[in-house]
PDB file of N, CA and C in Angstrom:
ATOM      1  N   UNK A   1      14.008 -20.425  23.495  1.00  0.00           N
ATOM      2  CA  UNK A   1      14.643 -21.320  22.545  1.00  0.00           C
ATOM      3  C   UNK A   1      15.785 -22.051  23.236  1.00  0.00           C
ATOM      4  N   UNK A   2      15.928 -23.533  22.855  1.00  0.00           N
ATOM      5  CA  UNK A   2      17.221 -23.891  23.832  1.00  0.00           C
ATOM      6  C   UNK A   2      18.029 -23.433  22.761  1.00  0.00           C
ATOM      7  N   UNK A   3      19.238 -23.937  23.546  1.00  0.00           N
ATOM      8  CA  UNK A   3      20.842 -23.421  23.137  1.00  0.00           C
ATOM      9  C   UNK A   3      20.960 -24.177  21.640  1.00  0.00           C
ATOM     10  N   UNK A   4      21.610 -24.116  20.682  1.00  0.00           N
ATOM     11  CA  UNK A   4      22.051 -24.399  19.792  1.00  0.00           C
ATOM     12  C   UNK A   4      21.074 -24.593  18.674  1.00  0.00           C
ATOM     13  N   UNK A   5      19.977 -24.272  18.920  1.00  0.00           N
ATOM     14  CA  UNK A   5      18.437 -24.660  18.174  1.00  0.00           C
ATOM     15  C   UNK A   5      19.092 -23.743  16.809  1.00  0.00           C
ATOM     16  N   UNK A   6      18.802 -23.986  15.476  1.00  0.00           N
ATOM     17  CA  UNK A   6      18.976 -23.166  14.371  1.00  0.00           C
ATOM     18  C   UNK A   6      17.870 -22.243  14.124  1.00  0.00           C
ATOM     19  N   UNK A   7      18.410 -20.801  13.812  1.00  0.00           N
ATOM     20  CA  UNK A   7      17.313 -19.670  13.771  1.00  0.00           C
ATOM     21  C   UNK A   7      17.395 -19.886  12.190  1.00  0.00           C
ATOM     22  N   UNK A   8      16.577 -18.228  12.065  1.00  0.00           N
ATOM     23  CA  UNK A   8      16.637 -17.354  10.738  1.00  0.00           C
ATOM     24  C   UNK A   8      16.599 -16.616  11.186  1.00  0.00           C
ATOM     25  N   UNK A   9      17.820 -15.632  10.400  1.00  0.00           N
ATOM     26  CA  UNK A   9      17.746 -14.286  10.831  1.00  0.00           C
ATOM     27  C   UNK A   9      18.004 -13.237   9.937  1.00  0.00           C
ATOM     28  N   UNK A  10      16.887 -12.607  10.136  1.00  0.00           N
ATOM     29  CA  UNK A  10      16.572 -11.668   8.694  1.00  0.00           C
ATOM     30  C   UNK A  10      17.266 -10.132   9.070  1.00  0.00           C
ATOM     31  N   UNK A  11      17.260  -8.842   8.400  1.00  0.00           N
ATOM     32  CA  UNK A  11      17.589  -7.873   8.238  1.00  0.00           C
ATOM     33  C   UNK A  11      17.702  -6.973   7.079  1.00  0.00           C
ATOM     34  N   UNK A  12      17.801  -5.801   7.304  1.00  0.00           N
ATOM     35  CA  UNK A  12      17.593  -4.802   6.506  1.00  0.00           C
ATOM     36  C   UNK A  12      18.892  -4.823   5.446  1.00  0.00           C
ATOM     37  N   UNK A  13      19.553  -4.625   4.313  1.00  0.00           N
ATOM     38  CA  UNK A  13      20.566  -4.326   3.594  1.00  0.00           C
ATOM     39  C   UNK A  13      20.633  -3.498   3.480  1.00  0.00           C
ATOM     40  N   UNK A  14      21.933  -3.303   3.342  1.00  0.00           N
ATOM     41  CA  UNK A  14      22.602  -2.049   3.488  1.00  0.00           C
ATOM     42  C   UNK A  14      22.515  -0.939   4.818  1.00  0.00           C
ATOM     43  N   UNK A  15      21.928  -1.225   5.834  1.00  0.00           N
ATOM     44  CA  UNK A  15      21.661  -0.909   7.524  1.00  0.00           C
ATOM     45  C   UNK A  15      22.670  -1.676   8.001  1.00  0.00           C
ATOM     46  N   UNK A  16      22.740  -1.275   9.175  1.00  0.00           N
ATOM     47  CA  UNK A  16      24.248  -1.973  10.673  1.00  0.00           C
ATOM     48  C   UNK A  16      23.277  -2.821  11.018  1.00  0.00           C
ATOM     49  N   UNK A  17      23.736  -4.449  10.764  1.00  0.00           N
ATOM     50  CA  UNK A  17      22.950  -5.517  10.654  1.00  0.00           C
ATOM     51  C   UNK A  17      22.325  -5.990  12.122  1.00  0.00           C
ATOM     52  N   UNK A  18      23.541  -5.579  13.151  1.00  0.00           N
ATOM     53  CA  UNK A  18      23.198  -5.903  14.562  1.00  0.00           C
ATOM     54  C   UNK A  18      22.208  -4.857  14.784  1.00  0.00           C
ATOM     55  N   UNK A  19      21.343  -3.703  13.933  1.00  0.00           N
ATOM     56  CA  UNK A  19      20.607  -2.944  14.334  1.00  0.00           C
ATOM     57  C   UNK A  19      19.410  -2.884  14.258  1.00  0.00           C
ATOM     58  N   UNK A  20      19.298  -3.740  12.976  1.00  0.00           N
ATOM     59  CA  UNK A  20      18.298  -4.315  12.240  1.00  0.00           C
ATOM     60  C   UNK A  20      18.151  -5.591  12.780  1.00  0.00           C
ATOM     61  N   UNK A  21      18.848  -6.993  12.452  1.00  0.00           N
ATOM     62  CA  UNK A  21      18.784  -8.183  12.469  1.00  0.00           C
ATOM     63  C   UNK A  21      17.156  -8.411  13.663  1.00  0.00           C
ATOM     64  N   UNK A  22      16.135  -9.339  13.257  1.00  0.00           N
ATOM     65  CA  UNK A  22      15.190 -10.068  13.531  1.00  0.00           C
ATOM     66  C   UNK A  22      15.536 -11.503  13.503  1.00  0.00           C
ATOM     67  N   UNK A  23      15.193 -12.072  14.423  1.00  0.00           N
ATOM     68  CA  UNK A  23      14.595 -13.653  14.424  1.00  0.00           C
ATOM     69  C   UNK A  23      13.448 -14.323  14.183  1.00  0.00           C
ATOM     70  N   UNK A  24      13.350 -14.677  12.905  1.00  0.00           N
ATOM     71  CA  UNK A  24      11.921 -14.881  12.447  1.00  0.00           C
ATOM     72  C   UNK A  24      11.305 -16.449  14.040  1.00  0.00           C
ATOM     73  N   UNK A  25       9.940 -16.239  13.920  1.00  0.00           N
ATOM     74  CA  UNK A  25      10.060 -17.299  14.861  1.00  0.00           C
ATOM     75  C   UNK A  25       9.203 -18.913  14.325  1.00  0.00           C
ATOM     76  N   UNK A  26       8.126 -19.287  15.209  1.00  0.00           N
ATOM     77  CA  UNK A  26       7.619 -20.386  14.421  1.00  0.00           C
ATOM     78  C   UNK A  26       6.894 -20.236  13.406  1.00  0.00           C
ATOM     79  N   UNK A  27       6.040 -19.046  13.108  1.00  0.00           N
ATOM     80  CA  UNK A  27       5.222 -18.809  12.008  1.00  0.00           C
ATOM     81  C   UNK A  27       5.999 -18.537  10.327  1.00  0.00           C
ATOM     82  N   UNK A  28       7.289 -18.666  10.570  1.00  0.00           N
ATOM     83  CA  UNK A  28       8.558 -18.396   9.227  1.00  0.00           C
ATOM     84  C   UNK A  28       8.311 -16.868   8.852  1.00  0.00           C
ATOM     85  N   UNK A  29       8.590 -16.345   7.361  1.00  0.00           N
ATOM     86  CA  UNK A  29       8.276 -15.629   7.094  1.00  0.00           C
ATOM     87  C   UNK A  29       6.742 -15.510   6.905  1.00  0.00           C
ATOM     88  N   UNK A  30       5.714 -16.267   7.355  1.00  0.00           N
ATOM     89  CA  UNK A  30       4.586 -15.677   7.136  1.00  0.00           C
ATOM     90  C   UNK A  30       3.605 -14.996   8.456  1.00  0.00           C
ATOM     91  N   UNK A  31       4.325 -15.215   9.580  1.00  0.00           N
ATOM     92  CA  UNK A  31       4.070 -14.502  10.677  1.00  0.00           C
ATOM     93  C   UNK A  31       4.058 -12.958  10.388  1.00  0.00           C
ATOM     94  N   UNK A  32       4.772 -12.131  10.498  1.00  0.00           N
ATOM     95  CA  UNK A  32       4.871 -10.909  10.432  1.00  0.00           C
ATOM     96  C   UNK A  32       3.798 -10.374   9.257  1.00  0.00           C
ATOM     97  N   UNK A  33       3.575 -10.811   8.068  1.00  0.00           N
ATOM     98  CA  UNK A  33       2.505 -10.498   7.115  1.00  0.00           C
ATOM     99  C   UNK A  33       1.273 -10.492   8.028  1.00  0.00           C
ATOM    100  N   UNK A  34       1.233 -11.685   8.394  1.00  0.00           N
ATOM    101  CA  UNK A  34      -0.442 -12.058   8.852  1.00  0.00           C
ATOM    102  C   UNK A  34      -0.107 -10.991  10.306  1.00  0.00           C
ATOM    103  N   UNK A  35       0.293 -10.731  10.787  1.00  0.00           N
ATOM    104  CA  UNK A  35       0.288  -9.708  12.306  1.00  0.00           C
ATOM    105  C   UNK A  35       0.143  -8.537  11.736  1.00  0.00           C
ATOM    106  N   UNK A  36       0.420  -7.806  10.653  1.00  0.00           N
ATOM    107  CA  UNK A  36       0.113  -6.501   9.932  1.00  0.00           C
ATOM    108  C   UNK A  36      -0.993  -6.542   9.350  1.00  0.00           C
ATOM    109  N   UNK A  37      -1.465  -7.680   8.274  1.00  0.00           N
ATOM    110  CA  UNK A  37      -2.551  -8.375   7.853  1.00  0.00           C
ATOM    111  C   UNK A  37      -4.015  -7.853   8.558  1.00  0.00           C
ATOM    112  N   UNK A  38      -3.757  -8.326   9.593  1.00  0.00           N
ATOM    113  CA  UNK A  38      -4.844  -8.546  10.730  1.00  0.00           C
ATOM    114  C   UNK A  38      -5.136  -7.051  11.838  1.00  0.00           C
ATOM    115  N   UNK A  39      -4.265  -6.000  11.507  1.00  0.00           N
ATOM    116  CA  UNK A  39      -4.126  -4.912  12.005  1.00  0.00           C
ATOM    117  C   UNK A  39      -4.563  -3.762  10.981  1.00  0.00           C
ATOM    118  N   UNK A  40      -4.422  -4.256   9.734  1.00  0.00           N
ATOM    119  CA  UNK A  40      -5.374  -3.667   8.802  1.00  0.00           C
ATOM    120  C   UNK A  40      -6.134  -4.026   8.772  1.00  0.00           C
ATOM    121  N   UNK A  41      -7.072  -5.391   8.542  1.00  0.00           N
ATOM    122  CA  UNK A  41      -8.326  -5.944   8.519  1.00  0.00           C
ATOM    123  C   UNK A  41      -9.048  -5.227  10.037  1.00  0.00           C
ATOM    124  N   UNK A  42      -8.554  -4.915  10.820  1.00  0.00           N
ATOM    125  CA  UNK A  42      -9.075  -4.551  11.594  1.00  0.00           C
ATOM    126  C   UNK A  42      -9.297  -3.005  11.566  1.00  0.00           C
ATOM    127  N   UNK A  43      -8.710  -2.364  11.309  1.00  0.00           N
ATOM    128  CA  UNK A  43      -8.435  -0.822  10.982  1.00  0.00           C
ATOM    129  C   UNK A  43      -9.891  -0.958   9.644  1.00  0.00           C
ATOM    130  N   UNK A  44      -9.630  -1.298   8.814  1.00  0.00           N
ATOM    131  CA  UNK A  44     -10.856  -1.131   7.762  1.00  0.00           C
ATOM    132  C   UNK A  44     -12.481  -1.789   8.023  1.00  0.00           C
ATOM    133  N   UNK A  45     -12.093  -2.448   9.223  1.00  0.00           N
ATOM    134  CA  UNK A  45     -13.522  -2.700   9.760  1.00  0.00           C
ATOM    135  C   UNK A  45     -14.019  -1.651  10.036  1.00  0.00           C
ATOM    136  N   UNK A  46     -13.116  -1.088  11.330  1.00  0.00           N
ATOM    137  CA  UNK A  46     -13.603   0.227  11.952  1.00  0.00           C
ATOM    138  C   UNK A  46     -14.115   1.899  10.683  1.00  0.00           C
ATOM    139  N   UNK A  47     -12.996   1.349   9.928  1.00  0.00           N
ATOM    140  CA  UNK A  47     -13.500   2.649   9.126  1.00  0.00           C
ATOM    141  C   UNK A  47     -14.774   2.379   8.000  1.00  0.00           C
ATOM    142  N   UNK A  48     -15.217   1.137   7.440  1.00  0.00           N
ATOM    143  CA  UNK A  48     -16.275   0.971   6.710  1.00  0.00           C
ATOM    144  C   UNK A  48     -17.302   0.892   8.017  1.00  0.00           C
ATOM    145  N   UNK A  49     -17.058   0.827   9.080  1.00  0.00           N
ATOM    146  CA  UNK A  49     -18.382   1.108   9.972  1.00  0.00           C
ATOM    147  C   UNK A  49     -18.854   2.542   9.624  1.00  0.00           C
ATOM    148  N   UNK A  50     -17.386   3.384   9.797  1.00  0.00           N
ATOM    149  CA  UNK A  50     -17.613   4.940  10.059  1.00  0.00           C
ATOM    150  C   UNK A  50     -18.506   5.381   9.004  1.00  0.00           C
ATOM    151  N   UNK A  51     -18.073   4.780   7.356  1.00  0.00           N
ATOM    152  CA  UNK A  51     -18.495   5.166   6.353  1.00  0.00           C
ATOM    153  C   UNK A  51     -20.224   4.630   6.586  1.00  0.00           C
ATOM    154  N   UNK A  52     -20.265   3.489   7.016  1.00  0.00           N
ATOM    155  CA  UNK A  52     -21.749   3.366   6.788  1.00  0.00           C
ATOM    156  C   UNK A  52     -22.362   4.054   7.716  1.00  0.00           C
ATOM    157  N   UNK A  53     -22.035   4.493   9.232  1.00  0.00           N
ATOM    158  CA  UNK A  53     -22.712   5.362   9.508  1.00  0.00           C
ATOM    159  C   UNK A  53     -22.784   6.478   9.200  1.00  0.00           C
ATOM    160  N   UNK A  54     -21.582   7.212   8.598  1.00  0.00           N
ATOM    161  CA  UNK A  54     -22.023   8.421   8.015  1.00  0.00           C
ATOM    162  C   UNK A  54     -22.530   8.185   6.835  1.00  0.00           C
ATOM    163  N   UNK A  55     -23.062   7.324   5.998  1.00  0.00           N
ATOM    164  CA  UNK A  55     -24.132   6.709   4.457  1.00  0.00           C
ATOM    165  C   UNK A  55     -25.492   6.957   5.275  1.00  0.00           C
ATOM    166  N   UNK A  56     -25.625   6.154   6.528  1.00  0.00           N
ATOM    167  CA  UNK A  56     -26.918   6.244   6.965  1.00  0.00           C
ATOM    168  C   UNK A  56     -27.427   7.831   7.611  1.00  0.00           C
ATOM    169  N   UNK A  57     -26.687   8.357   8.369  1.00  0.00           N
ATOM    170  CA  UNK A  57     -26.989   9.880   9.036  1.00  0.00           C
ATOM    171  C   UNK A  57     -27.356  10.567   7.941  1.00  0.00           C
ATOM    172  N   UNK A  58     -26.478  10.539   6.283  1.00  0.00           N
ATOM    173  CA  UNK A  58     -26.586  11.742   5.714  1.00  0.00           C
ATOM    174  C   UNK A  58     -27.631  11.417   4.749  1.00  0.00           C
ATOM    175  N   UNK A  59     -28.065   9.977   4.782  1.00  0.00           N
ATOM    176  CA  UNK A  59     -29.218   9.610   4.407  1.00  0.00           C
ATOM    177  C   UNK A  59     -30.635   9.765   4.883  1.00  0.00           C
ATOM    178  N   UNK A  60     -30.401   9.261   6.106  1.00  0.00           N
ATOM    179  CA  UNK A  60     -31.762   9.970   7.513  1.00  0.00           C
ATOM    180  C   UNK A  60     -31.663  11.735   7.470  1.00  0.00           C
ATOM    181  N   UNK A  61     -30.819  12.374   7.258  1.00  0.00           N
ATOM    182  CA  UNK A  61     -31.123  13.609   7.308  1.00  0.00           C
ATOM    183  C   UNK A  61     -31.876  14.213   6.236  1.00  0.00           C
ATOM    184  N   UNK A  62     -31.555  13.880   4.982  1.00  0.00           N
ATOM    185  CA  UNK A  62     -31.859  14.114   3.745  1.00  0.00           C
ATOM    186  C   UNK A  62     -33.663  13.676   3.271  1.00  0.00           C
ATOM    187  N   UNK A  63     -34.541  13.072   4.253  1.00  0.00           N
ATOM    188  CA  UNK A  63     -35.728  12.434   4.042  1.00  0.00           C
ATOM    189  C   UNK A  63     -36.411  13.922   4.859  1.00  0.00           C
TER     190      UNK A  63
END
């Protein structure tokens, strides 16, 4: 970022602000949603795989 550019800078209340404090960056507040967003969408891929393969095994076993 150059020098004097205007941030946002977010933080926790009621926490020691220099401990907390973030700089949101170009995405505003909707960056950080969509980066968690997308880390669950990904996490529930993997686990509705798991589920359908264990739907199909306990299905193939059962014939």
């Amino acid at each position: 970022m150059p020098q004097g550019q205007a941030v946002t800078v977010r933080y926790r209340l009621g926490k020691n602000p220099t401990r907390t404090a973030t700089v949101m960056g170009r995405g505003g507040a909707w960056s950080p949603l969509f980066g968690q967003l997308f880390g669950i969408f990904v996490s529930g891929c993997f686990a509705a795989f798991g589920v359908l393969s264990l739907w199909l095994g306990v299905e193939e076993l059962s014939r």
